[in-house]
PDB file of N, CA and C in Angstrom:
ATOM      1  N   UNK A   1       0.847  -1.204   0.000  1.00  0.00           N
ATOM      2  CA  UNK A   1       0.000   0.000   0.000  1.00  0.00           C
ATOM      3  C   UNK A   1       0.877   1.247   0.000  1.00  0.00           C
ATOM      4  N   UNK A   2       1.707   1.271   1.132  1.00  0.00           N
ATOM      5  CA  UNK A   2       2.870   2.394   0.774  1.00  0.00           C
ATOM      6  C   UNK A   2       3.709   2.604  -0.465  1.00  0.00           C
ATOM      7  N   UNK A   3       3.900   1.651  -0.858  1.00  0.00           N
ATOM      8  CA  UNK A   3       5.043   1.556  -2.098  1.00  0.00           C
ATOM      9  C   UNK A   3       4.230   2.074  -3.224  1.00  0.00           C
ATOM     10  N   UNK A   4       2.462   1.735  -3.118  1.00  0.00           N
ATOM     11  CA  UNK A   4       1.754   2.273  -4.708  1.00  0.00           C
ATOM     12  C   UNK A   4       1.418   3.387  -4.379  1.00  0.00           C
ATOM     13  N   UNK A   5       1.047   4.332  -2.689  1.00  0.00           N
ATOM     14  CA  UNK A   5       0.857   5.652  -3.165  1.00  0.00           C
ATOM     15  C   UNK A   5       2.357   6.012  -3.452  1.00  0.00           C
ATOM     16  N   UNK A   6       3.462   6.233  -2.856  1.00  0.00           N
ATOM     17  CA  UNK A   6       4.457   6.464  -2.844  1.00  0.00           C
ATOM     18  C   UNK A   6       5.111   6.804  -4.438  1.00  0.00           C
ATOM     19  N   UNK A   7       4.657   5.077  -5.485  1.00  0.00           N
ATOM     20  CA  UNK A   7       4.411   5.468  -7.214  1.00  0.00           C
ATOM     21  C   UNK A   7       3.931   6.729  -7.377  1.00  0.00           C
ATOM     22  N   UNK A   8       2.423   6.746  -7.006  1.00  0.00           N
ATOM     23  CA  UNK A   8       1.623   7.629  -7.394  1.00  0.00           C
ATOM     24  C   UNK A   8       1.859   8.847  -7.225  1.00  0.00           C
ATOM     25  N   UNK A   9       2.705   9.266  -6.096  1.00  0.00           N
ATOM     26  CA  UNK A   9       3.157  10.424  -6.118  1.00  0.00           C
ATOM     27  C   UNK A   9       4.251  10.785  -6.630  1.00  0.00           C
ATOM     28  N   UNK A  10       5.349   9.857  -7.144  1.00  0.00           N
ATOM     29  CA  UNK A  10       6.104  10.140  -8.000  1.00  0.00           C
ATOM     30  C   UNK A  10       5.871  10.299  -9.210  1.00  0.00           C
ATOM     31  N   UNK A  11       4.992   9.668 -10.025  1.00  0.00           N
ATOM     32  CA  UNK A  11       4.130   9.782 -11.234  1.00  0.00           C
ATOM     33  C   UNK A  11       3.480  11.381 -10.966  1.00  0.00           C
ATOM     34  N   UNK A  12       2.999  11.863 -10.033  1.00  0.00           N
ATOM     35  CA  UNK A  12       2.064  13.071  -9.993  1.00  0.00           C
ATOM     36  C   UNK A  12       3.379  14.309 -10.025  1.00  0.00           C
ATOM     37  N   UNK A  13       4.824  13.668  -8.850  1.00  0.00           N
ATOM     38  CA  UNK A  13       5.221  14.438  -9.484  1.00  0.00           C
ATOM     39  C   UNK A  13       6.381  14.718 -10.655  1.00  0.00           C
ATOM     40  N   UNK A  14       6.381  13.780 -11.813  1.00  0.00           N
ATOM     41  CA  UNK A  14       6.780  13.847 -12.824  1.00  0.00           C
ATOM     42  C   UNK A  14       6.199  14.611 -13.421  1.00  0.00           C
ATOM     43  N   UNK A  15       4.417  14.427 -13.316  1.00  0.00           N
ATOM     44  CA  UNK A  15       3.639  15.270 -14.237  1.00  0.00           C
ATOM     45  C   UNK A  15       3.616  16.298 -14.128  1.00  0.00           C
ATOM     46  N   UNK A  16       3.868  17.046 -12.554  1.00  0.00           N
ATOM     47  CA  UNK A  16       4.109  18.214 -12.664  1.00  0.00           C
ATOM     48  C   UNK A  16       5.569  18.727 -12.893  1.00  0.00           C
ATOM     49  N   UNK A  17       6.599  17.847 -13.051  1.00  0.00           N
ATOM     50  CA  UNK A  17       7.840  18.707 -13.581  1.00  0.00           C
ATOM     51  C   UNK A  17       7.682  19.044 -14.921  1.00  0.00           C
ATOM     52  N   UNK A  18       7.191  17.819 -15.724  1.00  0.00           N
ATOM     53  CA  UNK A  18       6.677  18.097 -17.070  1.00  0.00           C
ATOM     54  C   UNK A  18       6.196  19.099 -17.382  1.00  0.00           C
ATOM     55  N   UNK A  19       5.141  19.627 -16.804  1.00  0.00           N
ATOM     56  CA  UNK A  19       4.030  20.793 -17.122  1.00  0.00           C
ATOM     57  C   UNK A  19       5.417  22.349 -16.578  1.00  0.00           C
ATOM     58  N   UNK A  20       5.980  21.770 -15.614  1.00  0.00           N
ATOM     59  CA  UNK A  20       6.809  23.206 -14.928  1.00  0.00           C
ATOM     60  C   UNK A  20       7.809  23.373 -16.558  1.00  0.00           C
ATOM     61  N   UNK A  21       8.286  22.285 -17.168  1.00  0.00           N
ATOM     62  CA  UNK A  21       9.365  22.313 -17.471  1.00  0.00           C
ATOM     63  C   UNK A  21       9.061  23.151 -19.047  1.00  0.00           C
ATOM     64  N   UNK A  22       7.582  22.805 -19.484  1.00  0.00           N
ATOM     65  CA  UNK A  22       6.828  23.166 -20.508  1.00  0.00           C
ATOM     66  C   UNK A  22       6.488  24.413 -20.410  1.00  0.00           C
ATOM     67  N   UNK A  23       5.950  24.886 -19.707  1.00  0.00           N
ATOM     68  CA  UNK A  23       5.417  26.528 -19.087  1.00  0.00           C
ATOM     69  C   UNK A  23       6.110  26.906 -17.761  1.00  0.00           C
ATOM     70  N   UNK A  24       7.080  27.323 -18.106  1.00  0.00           N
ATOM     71  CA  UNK A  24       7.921  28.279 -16.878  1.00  0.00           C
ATOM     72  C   UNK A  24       7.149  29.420 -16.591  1.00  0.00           C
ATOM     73  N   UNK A  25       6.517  30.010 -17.581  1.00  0.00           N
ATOM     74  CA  UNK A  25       6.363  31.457 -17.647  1.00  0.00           C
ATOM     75  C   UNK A  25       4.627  31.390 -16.687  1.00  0.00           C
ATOM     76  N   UNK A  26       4.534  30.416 -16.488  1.00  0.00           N
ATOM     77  CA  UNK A  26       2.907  29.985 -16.078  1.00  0.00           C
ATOM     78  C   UNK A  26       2.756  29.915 -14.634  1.00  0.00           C
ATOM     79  N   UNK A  27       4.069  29.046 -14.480  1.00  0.00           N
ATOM     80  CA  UNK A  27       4.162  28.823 -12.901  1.00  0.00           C
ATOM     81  C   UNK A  27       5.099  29.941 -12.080  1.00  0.00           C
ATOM     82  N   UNK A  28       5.928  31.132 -13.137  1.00  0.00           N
ATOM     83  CA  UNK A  28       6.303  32.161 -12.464  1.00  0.00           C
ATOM     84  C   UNK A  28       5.184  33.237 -12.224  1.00  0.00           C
ATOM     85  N   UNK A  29       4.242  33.039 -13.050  1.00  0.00           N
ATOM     86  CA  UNK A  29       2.936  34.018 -12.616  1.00  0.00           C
ATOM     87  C   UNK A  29       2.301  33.858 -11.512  1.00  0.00           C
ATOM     88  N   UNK A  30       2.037  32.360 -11.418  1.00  0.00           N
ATOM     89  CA  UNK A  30       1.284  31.330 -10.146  1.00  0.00           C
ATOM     90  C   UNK A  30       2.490  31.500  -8.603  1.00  0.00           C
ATOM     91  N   UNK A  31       3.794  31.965  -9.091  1.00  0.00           N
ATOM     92  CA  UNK A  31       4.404  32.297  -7.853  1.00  0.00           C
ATOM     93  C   UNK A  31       4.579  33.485  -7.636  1.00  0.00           C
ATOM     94  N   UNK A  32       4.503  34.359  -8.557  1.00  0.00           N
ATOM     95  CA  UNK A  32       3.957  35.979  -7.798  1.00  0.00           C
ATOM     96  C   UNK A  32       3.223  35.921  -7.353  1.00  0.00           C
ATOM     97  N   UNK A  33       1.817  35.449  -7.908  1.00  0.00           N
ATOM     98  CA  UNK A  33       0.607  35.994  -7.445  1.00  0.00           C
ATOM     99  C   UNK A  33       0.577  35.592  -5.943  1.00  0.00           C
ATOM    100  N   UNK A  34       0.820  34.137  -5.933  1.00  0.00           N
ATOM    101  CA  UNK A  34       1.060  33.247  -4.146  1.00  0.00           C
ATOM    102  C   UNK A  34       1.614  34.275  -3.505  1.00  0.00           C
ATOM    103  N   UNK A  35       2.974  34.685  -3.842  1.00  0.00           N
ATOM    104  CA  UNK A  35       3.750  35.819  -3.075  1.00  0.00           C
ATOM    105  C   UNK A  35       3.068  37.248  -2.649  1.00  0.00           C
ATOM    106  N   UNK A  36       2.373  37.707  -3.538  1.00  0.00           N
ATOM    107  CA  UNK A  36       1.620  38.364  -3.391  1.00  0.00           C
ATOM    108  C   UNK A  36       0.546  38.571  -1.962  1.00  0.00           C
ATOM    109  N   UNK A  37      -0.067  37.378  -2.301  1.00  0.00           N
ATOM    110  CA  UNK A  37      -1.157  36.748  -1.367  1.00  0.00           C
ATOM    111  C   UNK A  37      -0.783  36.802  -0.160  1.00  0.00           C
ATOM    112  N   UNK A  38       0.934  35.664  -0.098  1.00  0.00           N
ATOM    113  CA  UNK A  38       1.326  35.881   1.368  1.00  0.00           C
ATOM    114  C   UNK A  38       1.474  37.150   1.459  1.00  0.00           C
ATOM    115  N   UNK A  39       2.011  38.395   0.780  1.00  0.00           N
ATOM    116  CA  UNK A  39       2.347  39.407   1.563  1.00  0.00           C
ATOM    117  C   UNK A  39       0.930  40.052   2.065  1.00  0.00           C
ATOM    118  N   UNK A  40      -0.068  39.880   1.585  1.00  0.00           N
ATOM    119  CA  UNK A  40      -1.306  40.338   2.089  1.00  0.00           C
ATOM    120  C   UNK A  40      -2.084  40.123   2.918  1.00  0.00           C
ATOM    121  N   UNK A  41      -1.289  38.281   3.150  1.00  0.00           N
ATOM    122  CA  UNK A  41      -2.103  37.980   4.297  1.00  0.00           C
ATOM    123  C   UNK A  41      -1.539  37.952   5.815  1.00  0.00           C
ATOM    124  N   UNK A  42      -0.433  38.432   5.287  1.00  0.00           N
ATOM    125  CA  UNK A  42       0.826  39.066   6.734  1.00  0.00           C
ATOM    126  C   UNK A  42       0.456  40.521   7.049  1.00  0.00           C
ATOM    127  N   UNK A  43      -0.322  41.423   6.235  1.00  0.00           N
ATOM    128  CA  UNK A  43      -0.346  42.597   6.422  1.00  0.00           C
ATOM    129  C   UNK A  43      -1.623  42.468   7.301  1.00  0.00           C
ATOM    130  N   UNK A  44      -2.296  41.331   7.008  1.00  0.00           N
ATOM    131  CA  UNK A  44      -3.931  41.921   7.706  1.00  0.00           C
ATOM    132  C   UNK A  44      -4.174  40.838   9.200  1.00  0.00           C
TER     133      UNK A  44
END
C-alpha cells in the first residue's frame, strides 16, 4: 500500500515537472501571485 501511493506520487510528481518544465512562464505568474497573497495575508 505504501510503495503504490508512494508510485503515485512520483508519477504526480513527474507530471508536474513536465508541465513546470513546458510553461515556466505559467508557474512564475502562479508564484507571484502566491507571493503576493502571502504578503497580504501578513499585512492583515
Amino acid at each position: 500500500m505504501l510503495s503504490k501511493s508512494m508510485t503515485v506520487e512520483a508519477w504526480q510528481f513527474r507530471q508536474r515537472l513536465q508541465i513546470f518544465l513546458r510553461s515556466p512562464l505559467i508557474y512564475y505568474e502562479d508564484f507571484k501571485h502566491m507571493v503576493s497573497n502571502r504578503k497580504n495575508s501578513f499585512r492583515s
